[in-house]
Protein backbone atom coordinates (compact mmCIF):
# COMPACT_ATOMS: atom_id res chain seq x y z
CA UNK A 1 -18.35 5.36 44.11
CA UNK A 2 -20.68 7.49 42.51
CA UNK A 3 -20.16 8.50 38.23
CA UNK A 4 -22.88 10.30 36.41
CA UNK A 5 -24.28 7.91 33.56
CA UNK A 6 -23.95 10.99 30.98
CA UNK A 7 -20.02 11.95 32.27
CA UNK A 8 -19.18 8.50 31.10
CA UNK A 9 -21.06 8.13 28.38
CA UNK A 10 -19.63 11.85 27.18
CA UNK A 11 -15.81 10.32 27.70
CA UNK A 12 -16.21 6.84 25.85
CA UNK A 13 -17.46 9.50 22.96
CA UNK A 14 -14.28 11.35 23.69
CA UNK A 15 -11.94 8.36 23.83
CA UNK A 16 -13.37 6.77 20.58
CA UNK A 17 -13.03 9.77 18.49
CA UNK A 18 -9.46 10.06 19.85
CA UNK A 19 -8.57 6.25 18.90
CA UNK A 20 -10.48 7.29 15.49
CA UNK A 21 -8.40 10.33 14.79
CA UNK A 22 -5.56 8.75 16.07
CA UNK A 23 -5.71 5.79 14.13
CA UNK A 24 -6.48 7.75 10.65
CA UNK A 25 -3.26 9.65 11.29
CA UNK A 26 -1.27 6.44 11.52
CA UNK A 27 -3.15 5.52 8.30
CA UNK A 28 -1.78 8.38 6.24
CA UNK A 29 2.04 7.55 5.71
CA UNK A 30 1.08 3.99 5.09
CA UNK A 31 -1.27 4.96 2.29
CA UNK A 32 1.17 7.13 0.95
CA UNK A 33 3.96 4.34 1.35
CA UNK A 34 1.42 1.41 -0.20
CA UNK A 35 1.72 3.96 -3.47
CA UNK A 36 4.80 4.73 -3.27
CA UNK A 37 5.34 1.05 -3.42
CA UNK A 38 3.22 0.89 -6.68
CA UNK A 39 5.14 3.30 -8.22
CA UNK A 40 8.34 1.44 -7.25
CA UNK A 41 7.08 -1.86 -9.55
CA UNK A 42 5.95 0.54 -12.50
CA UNK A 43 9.47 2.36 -12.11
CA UNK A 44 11.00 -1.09 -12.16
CA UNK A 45 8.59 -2.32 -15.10
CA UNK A 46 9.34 0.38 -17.01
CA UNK A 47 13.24 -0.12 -16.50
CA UNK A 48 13.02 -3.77 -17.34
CA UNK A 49 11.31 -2.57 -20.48
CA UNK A 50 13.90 -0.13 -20.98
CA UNK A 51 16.86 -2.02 -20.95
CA UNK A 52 15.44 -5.24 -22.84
CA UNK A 53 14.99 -2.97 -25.78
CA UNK A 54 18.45 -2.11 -25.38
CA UNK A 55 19.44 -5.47 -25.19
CA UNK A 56 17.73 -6.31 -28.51
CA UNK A 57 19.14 -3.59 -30.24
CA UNK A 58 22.42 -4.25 -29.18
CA UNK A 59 21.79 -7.71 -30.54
CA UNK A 60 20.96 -6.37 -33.60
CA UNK A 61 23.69 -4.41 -34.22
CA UNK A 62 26.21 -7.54 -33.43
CA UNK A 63 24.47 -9.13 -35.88
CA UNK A 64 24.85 -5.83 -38.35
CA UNK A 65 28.47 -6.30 -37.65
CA UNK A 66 28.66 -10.22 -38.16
CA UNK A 67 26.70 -9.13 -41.30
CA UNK A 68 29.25 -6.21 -42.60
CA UNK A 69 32.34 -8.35 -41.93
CA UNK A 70 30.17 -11.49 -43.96
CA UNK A 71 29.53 -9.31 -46.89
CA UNK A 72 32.93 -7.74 -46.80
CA UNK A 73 35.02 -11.29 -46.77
CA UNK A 74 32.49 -12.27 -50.09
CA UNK A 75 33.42 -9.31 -51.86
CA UNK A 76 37.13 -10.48 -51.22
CA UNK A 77 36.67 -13.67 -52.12
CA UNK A 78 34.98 -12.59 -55.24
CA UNK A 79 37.87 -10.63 -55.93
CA UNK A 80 40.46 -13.39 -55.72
CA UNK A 81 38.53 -15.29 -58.07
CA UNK A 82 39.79 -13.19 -61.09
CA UNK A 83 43.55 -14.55 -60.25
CA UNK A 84 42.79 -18.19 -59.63
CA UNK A 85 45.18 -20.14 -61.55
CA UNK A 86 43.59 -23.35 -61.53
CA UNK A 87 40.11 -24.77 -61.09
CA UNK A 88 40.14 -26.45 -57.75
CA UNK A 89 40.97 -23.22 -56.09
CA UNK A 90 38.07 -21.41 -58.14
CA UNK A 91 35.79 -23.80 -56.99
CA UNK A 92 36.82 -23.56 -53.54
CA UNK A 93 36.14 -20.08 -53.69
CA UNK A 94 32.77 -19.96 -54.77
CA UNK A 95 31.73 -22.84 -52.26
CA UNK A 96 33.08 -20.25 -49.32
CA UNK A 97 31.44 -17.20 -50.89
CA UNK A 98 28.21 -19.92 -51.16
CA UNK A 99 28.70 -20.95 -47.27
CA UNK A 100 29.06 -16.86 -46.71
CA UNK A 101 26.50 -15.76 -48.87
CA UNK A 102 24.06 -17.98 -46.85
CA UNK A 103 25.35 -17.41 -43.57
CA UNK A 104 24.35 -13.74 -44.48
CA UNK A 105 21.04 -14.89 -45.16
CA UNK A 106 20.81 -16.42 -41.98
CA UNK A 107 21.91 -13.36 -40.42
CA UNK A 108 19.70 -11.26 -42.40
CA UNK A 109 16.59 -13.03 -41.16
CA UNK A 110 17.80 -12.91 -37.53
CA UNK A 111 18.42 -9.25 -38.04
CA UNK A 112 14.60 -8.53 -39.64
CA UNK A 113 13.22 -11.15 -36.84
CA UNK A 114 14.98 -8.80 -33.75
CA UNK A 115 13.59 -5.37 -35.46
CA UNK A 116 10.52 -6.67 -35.44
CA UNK A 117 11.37 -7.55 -31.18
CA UNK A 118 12.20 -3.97 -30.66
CA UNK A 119 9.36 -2.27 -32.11
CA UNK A 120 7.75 -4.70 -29.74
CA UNK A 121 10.23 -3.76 -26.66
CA UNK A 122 9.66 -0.35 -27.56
CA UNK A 123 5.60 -0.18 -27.72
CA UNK A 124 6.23 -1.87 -24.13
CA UNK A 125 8.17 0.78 -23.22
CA UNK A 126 5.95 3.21 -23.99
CA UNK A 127 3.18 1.61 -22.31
CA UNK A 128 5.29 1.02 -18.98
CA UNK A 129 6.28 4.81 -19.03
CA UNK A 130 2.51 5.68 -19.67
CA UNK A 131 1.39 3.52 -16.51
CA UNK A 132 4.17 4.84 -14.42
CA UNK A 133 3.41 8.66 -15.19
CA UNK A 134 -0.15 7.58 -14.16
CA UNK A 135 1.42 5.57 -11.27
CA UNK A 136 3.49 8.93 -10.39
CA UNK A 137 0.35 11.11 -10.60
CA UNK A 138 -1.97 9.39 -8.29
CA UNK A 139 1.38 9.23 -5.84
CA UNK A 140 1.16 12.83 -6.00
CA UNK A 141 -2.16 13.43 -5.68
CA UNK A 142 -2.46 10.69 -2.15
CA UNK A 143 0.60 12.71 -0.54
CA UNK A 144 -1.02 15.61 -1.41
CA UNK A 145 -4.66 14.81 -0.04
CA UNK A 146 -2.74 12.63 3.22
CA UNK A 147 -1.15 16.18 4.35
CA UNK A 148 -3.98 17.90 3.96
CA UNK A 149 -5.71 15.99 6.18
CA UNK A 150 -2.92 15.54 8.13
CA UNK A 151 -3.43 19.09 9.03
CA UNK A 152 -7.29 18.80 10.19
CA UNK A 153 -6.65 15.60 11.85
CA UNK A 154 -4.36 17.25 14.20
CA UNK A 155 -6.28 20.18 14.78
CA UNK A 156 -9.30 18.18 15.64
CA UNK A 157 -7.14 15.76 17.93
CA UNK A 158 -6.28 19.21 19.91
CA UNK A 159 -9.79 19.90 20.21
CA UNK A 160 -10.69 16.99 21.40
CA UNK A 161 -8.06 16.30 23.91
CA UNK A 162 -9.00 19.75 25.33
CA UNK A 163 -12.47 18.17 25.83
CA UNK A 164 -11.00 15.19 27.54
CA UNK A 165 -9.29 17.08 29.66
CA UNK A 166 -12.07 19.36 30.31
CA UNK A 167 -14.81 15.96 31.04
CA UNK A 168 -12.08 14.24 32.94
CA UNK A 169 -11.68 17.54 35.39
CA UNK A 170 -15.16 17.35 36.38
CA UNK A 171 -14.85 13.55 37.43
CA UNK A 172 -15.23 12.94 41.19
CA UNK A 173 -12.06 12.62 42.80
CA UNK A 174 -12.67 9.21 44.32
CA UNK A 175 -13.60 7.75 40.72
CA UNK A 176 -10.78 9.43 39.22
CA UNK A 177 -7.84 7.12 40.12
CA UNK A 178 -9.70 4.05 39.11
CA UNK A 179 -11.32 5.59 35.73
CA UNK A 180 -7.50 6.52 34.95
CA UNK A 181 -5.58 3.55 36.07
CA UNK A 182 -8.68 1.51 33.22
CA UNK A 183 -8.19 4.15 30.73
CA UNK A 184 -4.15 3.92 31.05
CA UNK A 185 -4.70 -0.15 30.52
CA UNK A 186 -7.71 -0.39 27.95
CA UNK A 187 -8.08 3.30 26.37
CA UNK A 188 -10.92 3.89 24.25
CA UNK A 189 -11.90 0.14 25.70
CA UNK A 190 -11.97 1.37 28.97
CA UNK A 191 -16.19 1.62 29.11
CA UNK A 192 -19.28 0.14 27.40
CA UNK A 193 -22.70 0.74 27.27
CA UNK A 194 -25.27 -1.31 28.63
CA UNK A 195 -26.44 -4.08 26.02
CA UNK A 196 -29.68 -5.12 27.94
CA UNK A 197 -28.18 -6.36 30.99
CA UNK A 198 -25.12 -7.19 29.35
CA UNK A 199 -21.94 -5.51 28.82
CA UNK A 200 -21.86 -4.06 25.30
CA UNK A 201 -18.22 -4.79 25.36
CA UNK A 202 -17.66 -7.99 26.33
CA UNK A 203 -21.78 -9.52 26.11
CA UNK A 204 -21.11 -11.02 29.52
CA UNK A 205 -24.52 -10.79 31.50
CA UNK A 206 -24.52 -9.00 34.71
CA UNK A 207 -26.29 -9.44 37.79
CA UNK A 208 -29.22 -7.98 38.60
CA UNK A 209 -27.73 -6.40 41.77
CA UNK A 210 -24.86 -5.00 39.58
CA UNK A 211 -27.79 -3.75 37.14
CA UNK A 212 -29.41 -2.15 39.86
CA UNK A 213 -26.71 -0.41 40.99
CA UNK A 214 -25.63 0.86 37.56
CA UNK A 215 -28.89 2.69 37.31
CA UNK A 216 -28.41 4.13 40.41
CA UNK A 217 -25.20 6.10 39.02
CA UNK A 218 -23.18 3.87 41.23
CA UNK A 219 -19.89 2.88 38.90
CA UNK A 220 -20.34 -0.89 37.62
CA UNK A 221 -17.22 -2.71 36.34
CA UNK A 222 -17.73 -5.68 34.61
CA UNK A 223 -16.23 -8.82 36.00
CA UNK A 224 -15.57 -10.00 32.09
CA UNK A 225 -13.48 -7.64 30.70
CA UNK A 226 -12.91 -4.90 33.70
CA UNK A 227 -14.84 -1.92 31.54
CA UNK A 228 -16.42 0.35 33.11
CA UNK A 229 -20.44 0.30 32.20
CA UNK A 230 -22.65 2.73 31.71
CA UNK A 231 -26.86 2.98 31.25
CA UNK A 232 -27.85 3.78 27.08
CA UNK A 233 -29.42 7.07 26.86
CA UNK A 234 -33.08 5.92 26.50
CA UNK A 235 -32.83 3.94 30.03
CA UNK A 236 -34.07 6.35 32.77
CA UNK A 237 -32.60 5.82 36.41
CA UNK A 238 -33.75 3.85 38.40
CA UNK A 239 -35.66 1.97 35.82
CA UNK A 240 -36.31 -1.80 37.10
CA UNK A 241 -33.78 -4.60 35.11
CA UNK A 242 -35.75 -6.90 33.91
CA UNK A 243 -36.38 -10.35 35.82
């Protein structure tokens, strides 16, 4: 079978700009889900954030409660002191109001040490919601640049299957079946150029009869990896392989 050297060279252009295109277009809604996915964690960052300040302000104002009911029973207490008839219950008074009076102490200091948490919980919420707006934005601005390109890419993958179709018209019929039933199995794998007297696929060497041939437009398949080879531009026809 006879294939020109440039038809073949022109469709292995053809086929790797179509696996390029092709595989850019895949590309595109994974990028755009890889951020998405980034924005998920800063969402869920920022909600953690979120509801642990909640969670220490709820704390705080059980302890505000404990605190209210604590200073509450004391004032009681100190009002039952008045009508104590003898000493022993006095004194048992003021060692409860004592035991109160420090457990509101205690619950004072607990109160002062969880403010202090959610000022912290709330500077970390304010930093999670400032990463996730950038988080959001960049989101926005990938979707945005993926369908624009979306757009070309498919434009230019019409054009270019019109030139496939147009190069593989103007194949020989007797070369056609086999350079289809290769292209079907190994697509944009389907040829290589000459490397030397190697195939530039594969980098098996081929024989010097094959190499001859080749050169002599005559299709050459390599016994490696079944591609179909074809000459670089800067070897002439019918140059001689080398020894």
């Amino acid at each position: 079978m006879i294939a020109n050297a440039d038809a073949l060279r022109e469709l292995h252009r053809i086929h790797k700009q179509l696996a390029d295109l092709t595989t850019e277009l895949a590309r595109g809604p994974k990028t755009i889900l890889a951020h998405g996915k980034k924005t998920d964690i800063l969402q869920a960052a920022a909600d953690d954030a979120e509801a642990e300040t909640r969670n220490v302000r709820m704390f705080v104002d059980d302890k505000n409660l404990q605190l209210k009911i604590r200073e509450g029973r004391i004032a009681d207490l100190r009002a039952k002191l008045n009508a104590c008839s003898t000493n022993k219950e006095y004194q048992a008074l003021q060692e409860q109001i004592a035991a109160d009076a420090m457990a509101c102490s205690v619950l004072e200091d607990e109160i002062l040490e969880a403010l202090e948490k959610v000022e912290e919980r709330q500077a970390a919420v304010v930093r999670a919601k400032k990463s996730l707006a950038a988080g959001q934005a960049e989101l926005g601005k990938v979707t945005e640049s993926v369908n624009q390109r979306e757009g070309v890419v498919k434009g230019e993958l019409k054009r270019i299957e019109a030139q496939l179709a147009t190069a593989e018209d103007a194949l020989p019929a007797d070369f056609k079946a086999d350079y289809q039933r290769i292209v079907q199995i190994k697509g944009e794998d389907a040829m290589a150029v000459l490397d030397g007297e190697s195939c530039g696929g594969c980098y098996q060497r081929l024989t010097i009869n094959m190499v001859s041939e080749l050169l002599m437009s005559r299709v050459v398949t390599c016994q490696g990896c079944g591609r179909m080879i074809y000459p670089p531009e800067d070897r002439s026809i019918g140059s001689r392989p080398r020894d």
